[in-house]
N, C-alpha and C. Protein backbone atom coordinates (compact mmCIF):
# COMPACT_ATOMS: atom_id res chain seq x y z
N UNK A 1 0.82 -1.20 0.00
CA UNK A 1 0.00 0.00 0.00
C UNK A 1 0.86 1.25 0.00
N UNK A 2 2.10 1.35 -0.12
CA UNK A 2 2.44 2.08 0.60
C UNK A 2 2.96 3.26 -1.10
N UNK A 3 3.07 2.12 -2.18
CA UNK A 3 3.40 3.09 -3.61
C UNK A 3 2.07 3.66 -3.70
N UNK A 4 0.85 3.19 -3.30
CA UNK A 4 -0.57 4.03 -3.62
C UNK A 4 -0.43 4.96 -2.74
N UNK A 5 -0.41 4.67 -1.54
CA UNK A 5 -0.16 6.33 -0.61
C UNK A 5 1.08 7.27 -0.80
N UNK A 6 1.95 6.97 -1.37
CA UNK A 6 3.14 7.98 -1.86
C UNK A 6 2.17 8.22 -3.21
N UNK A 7 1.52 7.88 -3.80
CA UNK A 7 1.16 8.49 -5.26
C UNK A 7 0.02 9.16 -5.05
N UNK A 8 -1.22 8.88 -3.73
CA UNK A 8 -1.99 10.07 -3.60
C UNK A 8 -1.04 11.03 -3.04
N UNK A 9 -0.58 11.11 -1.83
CA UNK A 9 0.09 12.19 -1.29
C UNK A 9 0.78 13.28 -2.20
N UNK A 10 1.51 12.55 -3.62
CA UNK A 10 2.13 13.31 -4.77
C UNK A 10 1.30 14.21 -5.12
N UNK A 11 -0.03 13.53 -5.50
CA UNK A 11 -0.92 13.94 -6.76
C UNK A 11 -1.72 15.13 -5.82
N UNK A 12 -1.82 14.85 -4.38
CA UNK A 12 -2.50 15.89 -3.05
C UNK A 12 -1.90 16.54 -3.20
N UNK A 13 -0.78 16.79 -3.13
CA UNK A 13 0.58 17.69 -2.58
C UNK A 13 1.20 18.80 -4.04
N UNK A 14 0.71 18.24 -5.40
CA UNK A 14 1.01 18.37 -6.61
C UNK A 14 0.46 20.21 -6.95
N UNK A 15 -0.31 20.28 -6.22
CA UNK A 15 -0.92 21.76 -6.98
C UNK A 15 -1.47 21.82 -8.23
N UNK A 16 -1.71 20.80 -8.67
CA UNK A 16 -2.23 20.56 -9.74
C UNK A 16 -3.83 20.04 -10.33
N UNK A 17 -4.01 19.96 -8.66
CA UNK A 17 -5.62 19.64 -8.75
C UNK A 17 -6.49 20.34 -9.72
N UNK A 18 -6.33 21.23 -10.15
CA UNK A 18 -7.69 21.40 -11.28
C UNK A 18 -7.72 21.13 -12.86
N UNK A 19 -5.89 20.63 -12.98
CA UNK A 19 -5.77 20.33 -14.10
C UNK A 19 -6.20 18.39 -13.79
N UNK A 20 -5.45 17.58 -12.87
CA UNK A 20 -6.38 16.40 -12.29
C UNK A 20 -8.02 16.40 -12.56
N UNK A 21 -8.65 17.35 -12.35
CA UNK A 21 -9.66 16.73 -12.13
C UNK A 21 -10.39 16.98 -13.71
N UNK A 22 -9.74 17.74 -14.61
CA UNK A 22 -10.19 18.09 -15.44
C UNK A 22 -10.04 16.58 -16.46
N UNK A 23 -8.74 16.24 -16.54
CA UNK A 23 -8.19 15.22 -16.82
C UNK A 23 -9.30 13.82 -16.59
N UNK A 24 -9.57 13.66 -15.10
CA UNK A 24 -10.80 12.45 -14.61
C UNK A 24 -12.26 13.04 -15.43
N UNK A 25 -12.37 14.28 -16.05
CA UNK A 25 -13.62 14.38 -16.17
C UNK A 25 -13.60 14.51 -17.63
N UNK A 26 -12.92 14.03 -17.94
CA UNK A 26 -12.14 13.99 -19.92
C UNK A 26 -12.83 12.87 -20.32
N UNK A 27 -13.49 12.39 -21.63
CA UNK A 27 -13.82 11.74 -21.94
C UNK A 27 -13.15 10.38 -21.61
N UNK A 28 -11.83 10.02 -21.86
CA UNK A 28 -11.26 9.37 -21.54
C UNK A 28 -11.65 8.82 -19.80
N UNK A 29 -11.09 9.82 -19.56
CA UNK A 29 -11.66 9.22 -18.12
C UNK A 29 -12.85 9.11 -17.53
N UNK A 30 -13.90 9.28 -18.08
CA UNK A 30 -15.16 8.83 -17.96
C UNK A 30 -15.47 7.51 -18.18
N UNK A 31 -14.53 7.15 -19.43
CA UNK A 31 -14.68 5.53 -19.84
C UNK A 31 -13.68 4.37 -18.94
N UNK A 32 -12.81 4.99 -18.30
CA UNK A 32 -12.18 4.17 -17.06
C UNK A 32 -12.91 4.26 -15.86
N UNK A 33 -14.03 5.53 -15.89
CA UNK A 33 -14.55 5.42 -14.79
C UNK A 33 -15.32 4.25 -14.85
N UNK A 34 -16.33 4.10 -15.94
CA UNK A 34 -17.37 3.47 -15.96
C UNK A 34 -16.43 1.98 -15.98
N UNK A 35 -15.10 1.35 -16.16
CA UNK A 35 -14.56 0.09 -15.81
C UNK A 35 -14.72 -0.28 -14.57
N UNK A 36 -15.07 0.70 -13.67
CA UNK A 36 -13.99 0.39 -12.36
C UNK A 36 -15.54 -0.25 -11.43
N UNK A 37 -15.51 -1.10 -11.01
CA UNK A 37 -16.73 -1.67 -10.11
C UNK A 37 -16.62 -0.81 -8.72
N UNK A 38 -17.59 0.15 -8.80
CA UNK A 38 -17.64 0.85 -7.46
C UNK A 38 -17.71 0.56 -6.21
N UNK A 39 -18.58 -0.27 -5.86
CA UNK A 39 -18.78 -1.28 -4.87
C UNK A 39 -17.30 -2.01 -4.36
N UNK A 40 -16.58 -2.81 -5.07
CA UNK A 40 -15.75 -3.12 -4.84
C UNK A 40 -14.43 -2.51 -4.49
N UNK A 41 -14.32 -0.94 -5.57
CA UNK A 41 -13.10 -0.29 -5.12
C UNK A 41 -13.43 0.48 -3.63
N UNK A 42 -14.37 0.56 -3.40
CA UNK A 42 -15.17 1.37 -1.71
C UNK A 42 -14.47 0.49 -1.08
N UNK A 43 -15.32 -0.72 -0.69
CA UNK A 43 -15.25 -1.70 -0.14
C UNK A 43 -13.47 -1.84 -0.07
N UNK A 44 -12.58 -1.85 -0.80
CA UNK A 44 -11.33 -2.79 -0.70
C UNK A 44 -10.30 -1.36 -0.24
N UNK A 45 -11.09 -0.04 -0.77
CA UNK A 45 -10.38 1.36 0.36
C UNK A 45 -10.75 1.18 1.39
N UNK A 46 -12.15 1.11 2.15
CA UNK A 46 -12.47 0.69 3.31
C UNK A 46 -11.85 0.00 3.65
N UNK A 47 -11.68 -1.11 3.46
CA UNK A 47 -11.31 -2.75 4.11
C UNK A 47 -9.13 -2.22 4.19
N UNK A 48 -8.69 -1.36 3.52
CA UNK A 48 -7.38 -1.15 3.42
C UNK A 48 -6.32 -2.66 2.58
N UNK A 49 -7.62 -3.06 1.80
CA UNK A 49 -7.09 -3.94 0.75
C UNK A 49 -6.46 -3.52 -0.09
N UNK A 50 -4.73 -3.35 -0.13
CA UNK A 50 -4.05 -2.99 -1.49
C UNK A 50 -3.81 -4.13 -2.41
N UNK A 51 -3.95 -5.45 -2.09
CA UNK A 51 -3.92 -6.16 -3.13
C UNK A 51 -4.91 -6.03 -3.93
N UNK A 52 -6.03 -6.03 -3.83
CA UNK A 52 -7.12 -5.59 -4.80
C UNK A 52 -7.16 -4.26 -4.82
N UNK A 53 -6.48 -3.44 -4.96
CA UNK A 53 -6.62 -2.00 -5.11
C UNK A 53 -5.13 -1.91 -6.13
N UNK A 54 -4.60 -2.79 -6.05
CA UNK A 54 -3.38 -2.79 -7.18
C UNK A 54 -3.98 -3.51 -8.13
N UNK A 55 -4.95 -4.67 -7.88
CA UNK A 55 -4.79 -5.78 -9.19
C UNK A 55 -6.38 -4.87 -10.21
N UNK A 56 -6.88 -3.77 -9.10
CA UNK A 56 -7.55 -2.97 -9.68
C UNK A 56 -7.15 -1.90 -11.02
N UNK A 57 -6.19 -1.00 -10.52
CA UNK A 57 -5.61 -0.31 -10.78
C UNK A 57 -4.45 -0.88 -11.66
N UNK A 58 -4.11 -2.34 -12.01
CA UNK A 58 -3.39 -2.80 -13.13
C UNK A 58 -3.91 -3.15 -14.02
N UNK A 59 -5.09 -3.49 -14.03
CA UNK A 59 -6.33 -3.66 -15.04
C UNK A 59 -6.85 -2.97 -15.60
N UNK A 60 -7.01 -1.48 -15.13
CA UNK A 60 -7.37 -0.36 -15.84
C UNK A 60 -5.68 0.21 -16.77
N UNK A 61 -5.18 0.44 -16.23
CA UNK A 61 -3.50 0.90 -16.90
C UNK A 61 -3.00 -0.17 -17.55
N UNK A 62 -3.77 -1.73 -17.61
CA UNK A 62 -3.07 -2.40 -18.90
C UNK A 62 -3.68 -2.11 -20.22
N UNK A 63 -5.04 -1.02 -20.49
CA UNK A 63 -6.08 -0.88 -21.10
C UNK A 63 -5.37 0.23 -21.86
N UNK A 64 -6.10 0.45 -23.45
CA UNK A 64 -5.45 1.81 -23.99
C UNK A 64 -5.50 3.26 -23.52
N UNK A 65 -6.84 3.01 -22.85
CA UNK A 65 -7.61 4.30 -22.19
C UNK A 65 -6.50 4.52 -20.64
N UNK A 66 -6.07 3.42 -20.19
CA UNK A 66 -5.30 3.67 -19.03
C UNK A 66 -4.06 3.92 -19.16
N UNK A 67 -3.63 3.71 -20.29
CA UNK A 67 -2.37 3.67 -20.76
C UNK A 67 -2.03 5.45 -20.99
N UNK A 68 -2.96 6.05 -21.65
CA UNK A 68 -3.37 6.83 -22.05
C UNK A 68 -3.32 8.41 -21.10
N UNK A 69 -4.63 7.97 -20.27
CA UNK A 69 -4.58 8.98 -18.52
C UNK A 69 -3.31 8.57 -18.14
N UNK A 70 -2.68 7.38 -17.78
CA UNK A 70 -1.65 7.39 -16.84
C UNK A 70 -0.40 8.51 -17.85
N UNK A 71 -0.28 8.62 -19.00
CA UNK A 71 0.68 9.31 -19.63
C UNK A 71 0.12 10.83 -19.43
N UNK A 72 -1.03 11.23 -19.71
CA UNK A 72 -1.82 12.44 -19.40
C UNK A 72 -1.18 13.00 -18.03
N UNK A 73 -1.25 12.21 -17.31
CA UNK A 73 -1.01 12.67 -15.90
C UNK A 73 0.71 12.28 -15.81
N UNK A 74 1.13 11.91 -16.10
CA UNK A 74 2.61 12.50 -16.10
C UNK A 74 3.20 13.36 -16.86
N UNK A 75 2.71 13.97 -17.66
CA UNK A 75 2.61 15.32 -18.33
C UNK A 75 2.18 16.04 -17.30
N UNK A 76 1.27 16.12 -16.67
CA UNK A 76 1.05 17.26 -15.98
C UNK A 76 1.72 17.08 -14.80
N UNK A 77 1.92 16.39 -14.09
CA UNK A 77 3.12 16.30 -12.90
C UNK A 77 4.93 16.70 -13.40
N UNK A 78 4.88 17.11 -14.98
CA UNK A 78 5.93 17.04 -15.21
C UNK A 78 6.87 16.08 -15.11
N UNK A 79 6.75 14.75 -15.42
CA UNK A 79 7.64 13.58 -15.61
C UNK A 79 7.55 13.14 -16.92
């Protein structure tokens, strides 16, 4: 858990929140939204399940659309 909490804390800490959220509300990321089983990603933040919160989050970023945001957003973090 601990690369997911160094990568919110980045993305918190980034100053970049309104270009983020613009980014999640991009077509693109509308269509990773609608991948992601809600219920389950709640549930496995609740529960402090990072194995299913990684094998989540590798399933969306093995996808073109994830491939895609995840490059989006290192552009804007500047990497």
């Amino acid at each position: 858990m601990d690369s997911l909490e160094q990568i919110a804390k980045t993305l918190h800490s980034s100053g970049k929140k309104s270009e983020l959220e613009r980014l999640a509300a991009s077509a693109n990321g509308k269509r990773l939204e609608g991948m992601v089983d809600g219920a389950a990603l709640e549930a496995a933040v609740k529960s402090g399940d990072a194995a299913s919160l990684e094998k989540m989050l590798g399933a969306l970023l093995s996808t073109p659309e994830g491939k895609a945001l995840a490059a989006d957003v290192q552009k804007i973090m500047g990497k």
